[in-house]
C-alpha atoms as a PDB file:
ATOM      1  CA  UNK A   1     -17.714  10.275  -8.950  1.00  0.00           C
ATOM      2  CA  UNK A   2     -15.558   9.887  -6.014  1.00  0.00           C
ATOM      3  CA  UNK A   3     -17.326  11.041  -2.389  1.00  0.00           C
ATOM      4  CA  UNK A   4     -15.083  12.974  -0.656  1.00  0.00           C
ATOM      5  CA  UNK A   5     -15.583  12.994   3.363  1.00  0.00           C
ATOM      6  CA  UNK A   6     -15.653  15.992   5.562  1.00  0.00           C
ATOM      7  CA  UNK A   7     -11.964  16.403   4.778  1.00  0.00           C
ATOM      8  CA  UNK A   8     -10.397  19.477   3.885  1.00  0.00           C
ATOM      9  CA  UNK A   9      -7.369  18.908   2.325  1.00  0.00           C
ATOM     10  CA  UNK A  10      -4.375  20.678   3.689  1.00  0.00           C
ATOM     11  CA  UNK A  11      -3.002  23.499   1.736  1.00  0.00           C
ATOM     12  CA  UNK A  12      -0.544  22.117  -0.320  1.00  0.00           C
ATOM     13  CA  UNK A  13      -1.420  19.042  -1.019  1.00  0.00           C
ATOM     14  CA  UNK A  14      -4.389  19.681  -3.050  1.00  0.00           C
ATOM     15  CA  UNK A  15      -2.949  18.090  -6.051  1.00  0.00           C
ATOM     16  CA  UNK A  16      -3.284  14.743  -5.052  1.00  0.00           C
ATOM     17  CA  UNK A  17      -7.500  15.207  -4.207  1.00  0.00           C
ATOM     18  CA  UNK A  18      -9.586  13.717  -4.722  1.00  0.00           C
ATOM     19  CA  UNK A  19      -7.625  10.520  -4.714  1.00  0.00           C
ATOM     20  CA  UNK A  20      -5.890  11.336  -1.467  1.00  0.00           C
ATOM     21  CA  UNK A  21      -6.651  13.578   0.493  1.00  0.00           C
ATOM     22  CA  UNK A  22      -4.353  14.675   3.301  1.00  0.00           C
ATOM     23  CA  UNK A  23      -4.909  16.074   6.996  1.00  0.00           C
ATOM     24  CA  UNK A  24      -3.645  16.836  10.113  1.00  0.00           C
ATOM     25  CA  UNK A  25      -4.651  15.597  13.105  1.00  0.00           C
ATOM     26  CA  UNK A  26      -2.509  17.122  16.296  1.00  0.00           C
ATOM     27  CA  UNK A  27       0.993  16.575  15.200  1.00  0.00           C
ATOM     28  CA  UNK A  28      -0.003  13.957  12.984  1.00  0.00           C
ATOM     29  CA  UNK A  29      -0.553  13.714   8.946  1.00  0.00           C
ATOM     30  CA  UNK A  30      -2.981  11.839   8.367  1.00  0.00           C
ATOM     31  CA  UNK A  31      -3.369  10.498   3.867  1.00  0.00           C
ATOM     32  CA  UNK A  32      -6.891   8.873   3.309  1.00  0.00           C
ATOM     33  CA  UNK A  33      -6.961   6.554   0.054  1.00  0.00           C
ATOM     34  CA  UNK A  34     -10.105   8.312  -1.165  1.00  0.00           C
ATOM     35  CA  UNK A  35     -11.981   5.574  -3.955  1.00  0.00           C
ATOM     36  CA  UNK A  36     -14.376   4.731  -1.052  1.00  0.00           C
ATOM     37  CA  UNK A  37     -17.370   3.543  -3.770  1.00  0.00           C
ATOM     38  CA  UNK A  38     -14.337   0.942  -5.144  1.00  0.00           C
ATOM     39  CA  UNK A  39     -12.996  -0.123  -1.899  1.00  0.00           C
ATOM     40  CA  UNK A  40     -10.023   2.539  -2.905  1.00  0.00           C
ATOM     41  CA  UNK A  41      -8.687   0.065  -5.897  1.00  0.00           C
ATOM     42  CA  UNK A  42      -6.200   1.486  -7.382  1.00  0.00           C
ATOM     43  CA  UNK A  43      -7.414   3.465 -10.816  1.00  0.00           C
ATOM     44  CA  UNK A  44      -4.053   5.631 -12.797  1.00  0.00           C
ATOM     45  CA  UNK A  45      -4.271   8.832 -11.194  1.00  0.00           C
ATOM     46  CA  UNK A  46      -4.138   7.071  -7.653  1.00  0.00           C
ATOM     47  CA  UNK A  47      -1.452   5.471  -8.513  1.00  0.00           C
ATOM     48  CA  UNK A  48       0.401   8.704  -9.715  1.00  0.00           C
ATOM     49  CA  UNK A  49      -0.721  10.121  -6.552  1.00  0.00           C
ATOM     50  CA  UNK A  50       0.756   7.012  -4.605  1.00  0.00           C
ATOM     51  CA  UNK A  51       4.188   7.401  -6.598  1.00  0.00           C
ATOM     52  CA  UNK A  52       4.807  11.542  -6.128  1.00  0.00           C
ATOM     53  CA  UNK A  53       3.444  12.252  -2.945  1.00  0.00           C
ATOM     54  CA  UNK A  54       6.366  10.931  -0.611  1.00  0.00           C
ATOM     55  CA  UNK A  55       8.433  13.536  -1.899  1.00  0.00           C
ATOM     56  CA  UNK A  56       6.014  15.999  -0.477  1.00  0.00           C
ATOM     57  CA  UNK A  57       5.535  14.524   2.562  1.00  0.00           C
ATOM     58  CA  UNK A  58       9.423  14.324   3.177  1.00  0.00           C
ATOM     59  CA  UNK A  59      10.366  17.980   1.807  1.00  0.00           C
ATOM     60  CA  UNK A  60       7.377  19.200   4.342  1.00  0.00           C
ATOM     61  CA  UNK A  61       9.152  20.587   7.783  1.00  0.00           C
ATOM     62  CA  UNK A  62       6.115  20.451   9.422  1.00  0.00           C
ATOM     63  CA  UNK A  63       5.765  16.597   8.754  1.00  0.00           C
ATOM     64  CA  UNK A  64       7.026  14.933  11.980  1.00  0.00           C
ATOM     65  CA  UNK A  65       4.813  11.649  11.548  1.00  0.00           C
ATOM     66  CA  UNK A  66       2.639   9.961   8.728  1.00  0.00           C
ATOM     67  CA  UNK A  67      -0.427   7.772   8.950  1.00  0.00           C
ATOM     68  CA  UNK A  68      -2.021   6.418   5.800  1.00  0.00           C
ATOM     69  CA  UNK A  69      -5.642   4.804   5.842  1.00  0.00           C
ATOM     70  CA  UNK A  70      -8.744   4.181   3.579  1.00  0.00           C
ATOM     71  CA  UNK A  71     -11.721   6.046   3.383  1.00  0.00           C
ATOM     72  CA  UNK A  72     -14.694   3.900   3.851  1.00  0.00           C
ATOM     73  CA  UNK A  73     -14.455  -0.066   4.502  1.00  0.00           C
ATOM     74  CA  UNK A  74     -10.953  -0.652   2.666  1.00  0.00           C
ATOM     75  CA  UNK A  75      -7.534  -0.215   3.075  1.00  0.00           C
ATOM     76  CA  UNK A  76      -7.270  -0.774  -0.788  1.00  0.00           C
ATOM     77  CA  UNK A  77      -8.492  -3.160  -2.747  1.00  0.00           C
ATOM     78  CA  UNK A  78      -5.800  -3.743  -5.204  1.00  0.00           C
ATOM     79  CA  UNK A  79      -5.530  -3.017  -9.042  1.00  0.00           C
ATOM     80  CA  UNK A  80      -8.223  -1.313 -10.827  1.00  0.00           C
ATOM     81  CA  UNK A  81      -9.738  -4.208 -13.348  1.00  0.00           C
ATOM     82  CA  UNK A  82     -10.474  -1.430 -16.351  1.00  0.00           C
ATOM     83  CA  UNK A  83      -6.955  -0.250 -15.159  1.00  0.00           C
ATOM     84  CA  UNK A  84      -5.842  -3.653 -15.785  1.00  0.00           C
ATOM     85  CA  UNK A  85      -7.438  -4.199 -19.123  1.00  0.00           C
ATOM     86  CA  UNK A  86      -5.992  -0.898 -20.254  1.00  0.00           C
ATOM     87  CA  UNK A  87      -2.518  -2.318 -19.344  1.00  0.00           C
ATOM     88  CA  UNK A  88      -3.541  -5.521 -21.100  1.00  0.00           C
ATOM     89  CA  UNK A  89      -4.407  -4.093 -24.429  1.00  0.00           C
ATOM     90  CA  UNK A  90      -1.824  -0.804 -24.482  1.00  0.00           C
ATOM     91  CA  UNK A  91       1.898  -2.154 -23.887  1.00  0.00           C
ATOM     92  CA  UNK A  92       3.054   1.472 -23.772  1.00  0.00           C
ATOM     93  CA  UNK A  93       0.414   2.262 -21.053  1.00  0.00           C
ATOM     94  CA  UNK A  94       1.617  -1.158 -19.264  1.00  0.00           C
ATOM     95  CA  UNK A  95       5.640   0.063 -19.678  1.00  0.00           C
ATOM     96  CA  UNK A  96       4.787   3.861 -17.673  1.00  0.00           C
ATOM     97  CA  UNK A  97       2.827   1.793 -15.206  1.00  0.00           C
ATOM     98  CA  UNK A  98       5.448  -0.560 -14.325  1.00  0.00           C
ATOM     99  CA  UNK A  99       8.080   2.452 -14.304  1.00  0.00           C
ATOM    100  CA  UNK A 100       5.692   4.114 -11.985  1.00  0.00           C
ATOM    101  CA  UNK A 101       5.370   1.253  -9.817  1.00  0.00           C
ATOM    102  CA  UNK A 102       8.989   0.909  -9.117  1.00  0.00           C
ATOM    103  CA  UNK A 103       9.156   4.238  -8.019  1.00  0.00           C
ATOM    104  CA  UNK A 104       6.355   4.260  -5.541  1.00  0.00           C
ATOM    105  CA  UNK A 105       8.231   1.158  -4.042  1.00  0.00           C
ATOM    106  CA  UNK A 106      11.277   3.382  -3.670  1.00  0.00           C
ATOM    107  CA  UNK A 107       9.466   6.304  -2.648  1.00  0.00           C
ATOM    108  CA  UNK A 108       7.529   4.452   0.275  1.00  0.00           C
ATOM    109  CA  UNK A 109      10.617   2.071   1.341  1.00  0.00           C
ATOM    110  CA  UNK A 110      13.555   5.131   1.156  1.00  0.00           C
ATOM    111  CA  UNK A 111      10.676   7.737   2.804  1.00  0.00           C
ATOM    112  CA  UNK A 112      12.648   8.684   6.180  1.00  0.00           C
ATOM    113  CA  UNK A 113       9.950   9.998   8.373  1.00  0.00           C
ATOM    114  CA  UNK A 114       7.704   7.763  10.240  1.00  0.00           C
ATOM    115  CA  UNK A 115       4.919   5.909   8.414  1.00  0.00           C
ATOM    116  CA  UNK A 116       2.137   4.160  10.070  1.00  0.00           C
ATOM    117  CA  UNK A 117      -0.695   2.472   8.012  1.00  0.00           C
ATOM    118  CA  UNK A 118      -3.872   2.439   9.758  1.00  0.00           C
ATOM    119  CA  UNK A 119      -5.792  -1.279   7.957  1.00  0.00           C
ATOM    120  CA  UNK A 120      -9.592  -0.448   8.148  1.00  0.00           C
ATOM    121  CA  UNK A 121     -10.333  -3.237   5.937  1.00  0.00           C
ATOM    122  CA  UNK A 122      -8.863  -5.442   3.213  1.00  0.00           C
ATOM    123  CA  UNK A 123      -5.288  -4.279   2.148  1.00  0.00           C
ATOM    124  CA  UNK A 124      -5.069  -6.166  -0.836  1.00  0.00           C
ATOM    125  CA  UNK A 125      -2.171  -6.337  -3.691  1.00  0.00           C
ATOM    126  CA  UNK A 126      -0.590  -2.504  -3.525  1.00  0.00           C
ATOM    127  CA  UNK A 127      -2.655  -1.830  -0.321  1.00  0.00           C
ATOM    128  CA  UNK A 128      -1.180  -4.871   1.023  1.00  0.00           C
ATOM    129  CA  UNK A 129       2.628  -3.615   0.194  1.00  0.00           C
ATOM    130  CA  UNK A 130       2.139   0.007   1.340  1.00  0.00           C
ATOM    131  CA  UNK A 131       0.827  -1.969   4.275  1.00  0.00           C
ATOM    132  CA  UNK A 132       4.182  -4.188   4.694  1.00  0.00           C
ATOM    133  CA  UNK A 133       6.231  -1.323   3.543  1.00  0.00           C
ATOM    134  CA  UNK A 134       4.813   0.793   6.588  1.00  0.00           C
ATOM    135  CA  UNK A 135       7.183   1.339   9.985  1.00  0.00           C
ATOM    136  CA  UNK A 136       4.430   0.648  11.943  1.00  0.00           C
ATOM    137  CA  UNK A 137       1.161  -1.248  11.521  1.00  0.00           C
ATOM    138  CA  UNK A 138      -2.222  -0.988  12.783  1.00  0.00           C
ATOM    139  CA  UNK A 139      -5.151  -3.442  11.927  1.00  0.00           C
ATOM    140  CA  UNK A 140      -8.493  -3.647  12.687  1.00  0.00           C
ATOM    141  CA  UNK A 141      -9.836  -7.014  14.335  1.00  0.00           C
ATOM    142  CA  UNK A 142     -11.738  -7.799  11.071  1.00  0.00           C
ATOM    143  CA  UNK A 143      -8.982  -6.318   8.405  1.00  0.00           C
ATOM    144  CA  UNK A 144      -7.057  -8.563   6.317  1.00  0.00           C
ATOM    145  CA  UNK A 145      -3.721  -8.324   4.054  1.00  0.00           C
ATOM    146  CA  UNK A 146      -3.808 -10.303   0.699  1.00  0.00           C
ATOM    147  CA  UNK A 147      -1.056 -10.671  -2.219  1.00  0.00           C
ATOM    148  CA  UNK A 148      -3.746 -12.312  -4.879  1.00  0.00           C
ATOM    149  CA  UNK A 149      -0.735 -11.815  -7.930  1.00  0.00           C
ATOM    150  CA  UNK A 150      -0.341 -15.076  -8.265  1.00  0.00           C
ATOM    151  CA  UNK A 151      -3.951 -16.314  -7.890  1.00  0.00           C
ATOM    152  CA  UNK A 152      -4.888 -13.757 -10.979  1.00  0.00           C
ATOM    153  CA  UNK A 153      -2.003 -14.668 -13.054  1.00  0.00           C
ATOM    154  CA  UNK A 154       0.261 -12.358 -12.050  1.00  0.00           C
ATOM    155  CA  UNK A 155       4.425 -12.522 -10.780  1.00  0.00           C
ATOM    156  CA  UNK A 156       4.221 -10.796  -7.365  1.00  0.00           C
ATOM    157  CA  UNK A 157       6.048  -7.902  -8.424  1.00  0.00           C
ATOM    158  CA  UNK A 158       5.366  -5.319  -6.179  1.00  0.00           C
ATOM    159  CA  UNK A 159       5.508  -6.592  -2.429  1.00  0.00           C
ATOM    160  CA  UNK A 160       5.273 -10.084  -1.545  1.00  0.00           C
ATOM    161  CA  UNK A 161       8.083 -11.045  -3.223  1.00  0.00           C
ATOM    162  CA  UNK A 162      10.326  -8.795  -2.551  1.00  0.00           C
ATOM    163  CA  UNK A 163       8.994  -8.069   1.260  1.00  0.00           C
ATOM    164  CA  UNK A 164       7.392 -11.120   2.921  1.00  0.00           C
ATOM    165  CA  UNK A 165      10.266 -13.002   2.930  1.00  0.00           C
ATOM    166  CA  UNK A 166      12.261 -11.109   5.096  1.00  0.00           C
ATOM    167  CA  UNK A 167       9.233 -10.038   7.201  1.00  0.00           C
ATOM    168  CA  UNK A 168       7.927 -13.500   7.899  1.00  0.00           C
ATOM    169  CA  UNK A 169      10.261 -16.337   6.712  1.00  0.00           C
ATOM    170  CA  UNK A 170      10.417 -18.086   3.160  1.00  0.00           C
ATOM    171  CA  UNK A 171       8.121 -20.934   4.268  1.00  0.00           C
ATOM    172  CA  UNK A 172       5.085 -19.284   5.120  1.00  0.00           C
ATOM    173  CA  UNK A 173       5.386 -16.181   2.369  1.00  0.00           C
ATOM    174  CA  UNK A 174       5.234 -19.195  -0.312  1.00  0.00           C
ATOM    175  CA  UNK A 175       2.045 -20.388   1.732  1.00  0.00           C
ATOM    176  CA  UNK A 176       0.494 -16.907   1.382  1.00  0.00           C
ATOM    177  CA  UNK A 177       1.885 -15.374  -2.041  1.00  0.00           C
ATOM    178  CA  UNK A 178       1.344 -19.079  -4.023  1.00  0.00           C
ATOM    179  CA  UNK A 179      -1.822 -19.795  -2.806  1.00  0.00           C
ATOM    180  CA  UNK A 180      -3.384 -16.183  -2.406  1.00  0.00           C
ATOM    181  CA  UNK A 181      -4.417 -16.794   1.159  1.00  0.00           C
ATOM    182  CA  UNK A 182      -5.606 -13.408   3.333  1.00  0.00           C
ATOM    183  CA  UNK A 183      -3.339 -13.335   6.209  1.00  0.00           C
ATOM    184  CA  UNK A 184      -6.529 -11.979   9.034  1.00  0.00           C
ATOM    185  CA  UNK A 185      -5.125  -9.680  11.756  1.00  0.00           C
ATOM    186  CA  UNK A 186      -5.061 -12.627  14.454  1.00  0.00           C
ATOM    187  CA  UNK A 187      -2.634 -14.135  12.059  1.00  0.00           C
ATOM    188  CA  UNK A 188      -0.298 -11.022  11.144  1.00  0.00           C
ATOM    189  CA  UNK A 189      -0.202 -11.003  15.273  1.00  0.00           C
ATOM    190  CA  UNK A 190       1.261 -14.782  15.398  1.00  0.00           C
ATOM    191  CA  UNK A 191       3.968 -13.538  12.240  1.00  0.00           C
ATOM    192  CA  UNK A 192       4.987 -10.616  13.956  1.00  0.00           C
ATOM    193  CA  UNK A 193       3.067  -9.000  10.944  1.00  0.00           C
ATOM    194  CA  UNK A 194       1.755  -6.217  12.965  1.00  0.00           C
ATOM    195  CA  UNK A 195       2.109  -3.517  15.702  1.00  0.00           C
ATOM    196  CA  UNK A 196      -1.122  -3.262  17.086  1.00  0.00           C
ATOM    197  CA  UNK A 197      -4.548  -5.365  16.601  1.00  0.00           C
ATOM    198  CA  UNK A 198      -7.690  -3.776  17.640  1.00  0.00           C
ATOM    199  CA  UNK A 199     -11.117  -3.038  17.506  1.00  0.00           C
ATOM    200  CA  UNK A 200     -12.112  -2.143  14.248  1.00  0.00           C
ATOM    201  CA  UNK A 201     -13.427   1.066  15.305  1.00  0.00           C
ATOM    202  CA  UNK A 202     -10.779   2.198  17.030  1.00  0.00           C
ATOM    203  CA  UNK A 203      -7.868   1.438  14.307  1.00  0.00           C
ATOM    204  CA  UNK A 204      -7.485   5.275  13.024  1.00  0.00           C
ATOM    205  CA  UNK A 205      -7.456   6.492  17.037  1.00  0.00           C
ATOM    206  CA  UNK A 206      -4.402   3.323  17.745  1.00  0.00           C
ATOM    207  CA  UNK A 207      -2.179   4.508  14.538  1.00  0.00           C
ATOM    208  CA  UNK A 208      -2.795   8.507  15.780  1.00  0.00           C
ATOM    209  CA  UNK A 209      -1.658   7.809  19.226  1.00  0.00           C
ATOM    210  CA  UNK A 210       1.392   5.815  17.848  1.00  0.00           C
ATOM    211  CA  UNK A 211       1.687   8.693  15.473  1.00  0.00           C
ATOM    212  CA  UNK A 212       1.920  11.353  18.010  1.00  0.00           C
ATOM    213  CA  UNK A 213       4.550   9.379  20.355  1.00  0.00           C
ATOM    214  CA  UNK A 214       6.856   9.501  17.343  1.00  0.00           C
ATOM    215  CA  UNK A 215       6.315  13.221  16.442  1.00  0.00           C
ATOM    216  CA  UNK A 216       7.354  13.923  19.687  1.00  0.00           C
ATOM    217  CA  UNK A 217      10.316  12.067  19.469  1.00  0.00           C
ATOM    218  CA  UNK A 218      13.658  14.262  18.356  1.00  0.00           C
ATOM    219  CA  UNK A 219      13.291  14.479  14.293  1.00  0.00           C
ATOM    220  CA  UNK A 220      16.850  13.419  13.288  1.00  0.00           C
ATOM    221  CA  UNK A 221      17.117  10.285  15.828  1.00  0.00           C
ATOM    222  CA  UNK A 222      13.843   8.654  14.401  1.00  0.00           C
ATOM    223  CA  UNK A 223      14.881   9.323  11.003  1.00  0.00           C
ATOM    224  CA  UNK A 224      17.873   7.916  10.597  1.00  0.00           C
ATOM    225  CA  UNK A 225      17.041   5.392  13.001  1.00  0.00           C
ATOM    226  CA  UNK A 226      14.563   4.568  10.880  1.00  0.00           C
ATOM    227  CA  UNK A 227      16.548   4.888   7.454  1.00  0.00           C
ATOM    228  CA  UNK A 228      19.407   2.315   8.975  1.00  0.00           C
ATOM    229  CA  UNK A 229      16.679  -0.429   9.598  1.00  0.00           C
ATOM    230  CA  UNK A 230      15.309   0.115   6.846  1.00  0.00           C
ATOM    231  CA  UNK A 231      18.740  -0.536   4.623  1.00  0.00           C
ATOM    232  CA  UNK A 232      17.992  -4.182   5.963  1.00  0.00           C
ATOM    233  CA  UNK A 233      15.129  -3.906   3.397  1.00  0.00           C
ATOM    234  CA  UNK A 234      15.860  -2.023   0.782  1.00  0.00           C
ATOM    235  CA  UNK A 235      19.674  -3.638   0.285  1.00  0.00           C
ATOM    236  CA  UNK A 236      17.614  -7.433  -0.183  1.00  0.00           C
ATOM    237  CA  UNK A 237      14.311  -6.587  -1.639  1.00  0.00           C
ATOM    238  CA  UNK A 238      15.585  -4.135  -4.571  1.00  0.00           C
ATOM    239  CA  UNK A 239      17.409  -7.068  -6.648  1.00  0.00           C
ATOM    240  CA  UNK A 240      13.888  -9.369  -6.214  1.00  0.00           C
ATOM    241  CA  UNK A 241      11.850  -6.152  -7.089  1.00  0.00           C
ATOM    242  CA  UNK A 242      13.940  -5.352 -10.507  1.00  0.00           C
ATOM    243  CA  UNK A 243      13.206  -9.694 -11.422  1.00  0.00           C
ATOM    244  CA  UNK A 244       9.596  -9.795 -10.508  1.00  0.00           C
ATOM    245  CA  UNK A 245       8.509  -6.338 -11.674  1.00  0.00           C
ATOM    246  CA  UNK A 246      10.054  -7.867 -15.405  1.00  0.00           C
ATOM    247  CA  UNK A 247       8.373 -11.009 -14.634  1.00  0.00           C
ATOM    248  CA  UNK A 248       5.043  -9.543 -13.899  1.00  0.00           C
ATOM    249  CA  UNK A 249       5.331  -7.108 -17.021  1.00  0.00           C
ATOM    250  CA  UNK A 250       5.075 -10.289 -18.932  1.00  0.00           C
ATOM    251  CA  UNK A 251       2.540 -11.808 -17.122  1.00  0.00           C
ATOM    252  CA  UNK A 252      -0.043  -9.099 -18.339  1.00  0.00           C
ATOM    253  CA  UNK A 253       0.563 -10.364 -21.942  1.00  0.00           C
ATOM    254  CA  UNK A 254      -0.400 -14.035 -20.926  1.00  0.00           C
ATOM    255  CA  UNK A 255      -3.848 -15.633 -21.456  1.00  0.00           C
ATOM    256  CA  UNK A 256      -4.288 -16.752 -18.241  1.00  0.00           C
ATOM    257  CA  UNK A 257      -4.366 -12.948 -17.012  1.00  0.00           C
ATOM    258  CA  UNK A 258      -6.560 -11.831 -19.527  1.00  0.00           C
ATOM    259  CA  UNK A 259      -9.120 -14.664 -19.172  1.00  0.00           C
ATOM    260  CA  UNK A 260      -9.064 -13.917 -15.143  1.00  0.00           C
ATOM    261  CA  UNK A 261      -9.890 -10.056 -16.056  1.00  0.00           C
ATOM    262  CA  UNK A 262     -12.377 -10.642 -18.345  1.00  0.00           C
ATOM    263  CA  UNK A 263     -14.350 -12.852 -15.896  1.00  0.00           C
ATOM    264  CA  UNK A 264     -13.973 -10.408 -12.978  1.00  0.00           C
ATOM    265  CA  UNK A 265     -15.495  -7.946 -15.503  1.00  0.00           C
ATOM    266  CA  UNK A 266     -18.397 -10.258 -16.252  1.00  0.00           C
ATOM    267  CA  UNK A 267     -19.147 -10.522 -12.563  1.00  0.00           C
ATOM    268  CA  UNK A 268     -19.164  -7.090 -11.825  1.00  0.00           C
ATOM    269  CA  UNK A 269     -21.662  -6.131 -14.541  1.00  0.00           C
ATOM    270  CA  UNK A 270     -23.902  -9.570 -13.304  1.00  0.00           C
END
């Protein structure tokens, strides 16, 4: 059963509870990934959530700025295992999945209003491309971001692919999405990563006030502002994202995947 925080979600967005849950702070929205007891891994209806709720957000007048965060000690953790092993054994499930995940990547990068993720802890696979896929970025001293695809078997399909290249150079995204490495806040700092590093208390509080400074900006000039850089992005990242999404389809039918599941499973019951 998911634990809900003393958060009341705002009217109108009640759909997307308990997963996320959405608030607003002064001028601010603030969306809380809400899975605290799984470090806010990514189950189906989270996902969904993740994938329709941009829309929202940009068809809302009274949206002027966006944080996103994690309830509890995570950003996200990733993919769902049982998620996983559902996508393993059901193609069909695997196929709306995949279409889903393309269209949260479109969602997030072609969203127009400010978006500000607030790291609290480990951003990890999606968490980690929501993360990188943000306009501005706020990590706590102990957070960490982490593309494990490749590690587990998996084509980095959804993010470090297509992003980290042309957020951090081709040399050190092959150091970080080959070998699985977490890239700590200190070292998103050095890559020009991130926007702010600070105390892990105090990461929510750093992404409001950032949050609040762009609300009170004039609505059109930040958005299109926003939506020009962001062509930068979307014009090289979409052709890498249609190849590794169809790469990393495949890679859920592959042994090596399945085996890696399975033993993740094993651990969590031991």
């Amino acid at each position: 059963m998911t634990t809900i925080p003393d958060v009341a979600t705002l009217a109108g967005y009640e759909e997307f509870a308990p997963w996320l849950l959405v608030e607003k702070i002064g001028a601010v929205h603030v969306v809380r990934v809400n899975r605290p007891e799984a470090f806010n891994a990514v189950n189906e209806p989270l996902h969904h959530a993740f994938s329709v709720i941009w829309r929202q957000l940009g068809a809302d007048d009274d949206v002027r700025a966006v944080v996103i965060t994690g309830t509890g000690k995570a950003f996200s953790a990733g993919g769902d295992m049982a998620m996983f092993r559902r996508m393993i054994d059901d193609p069909s499930a695997r196929r709306s999945q995949f279409a889903e995940a393309r269209t949260l990547f479109l969602e997030v990068i072609n969203f127009a209003k400010p978006l500000i993720s607030a790291v609290n802890g480990p951003a990890v696979g999606l968490g980690c491309s929501i993360a990188l896929l943000s306009d501005l970025l706020v990590m706590g001293e102990s957070s960490y971001l982490a593309d494990p695809h490749v590690a587990v078997g998996l084509t980095a399909g959804d993010g470090g692919a297509a992003m980290l290249p042309l957020l951090m150079g081709m040399m050190k995204t092959k150091e970080y999405v080959l070998l699985g490495d977490r890239i700590t806040a200190q070292i998103a700092d050095k890559l020009n990563l991130v926007t702010r590093v600070v105390e892990d208390h105090l990461v929510l509080d750093a992404a409001l006030g950032l949050g609040e400074r762009l609300a009170a900006l004039p609505a059109q000039a930040v958005c299109t502002s926003k939506v020009a850089m962001n062509m930068h992005l979307s014009r090289a990242a979409l052709g890498v994202l249609e190849y590794a999404l169809a790469e990393e389809f495949t890679s859920f039918g592959t042994p090596e995947f399945s085996e890696r599941v399975a033993a993740f499973q094993e651990r969590a019951k031991s």
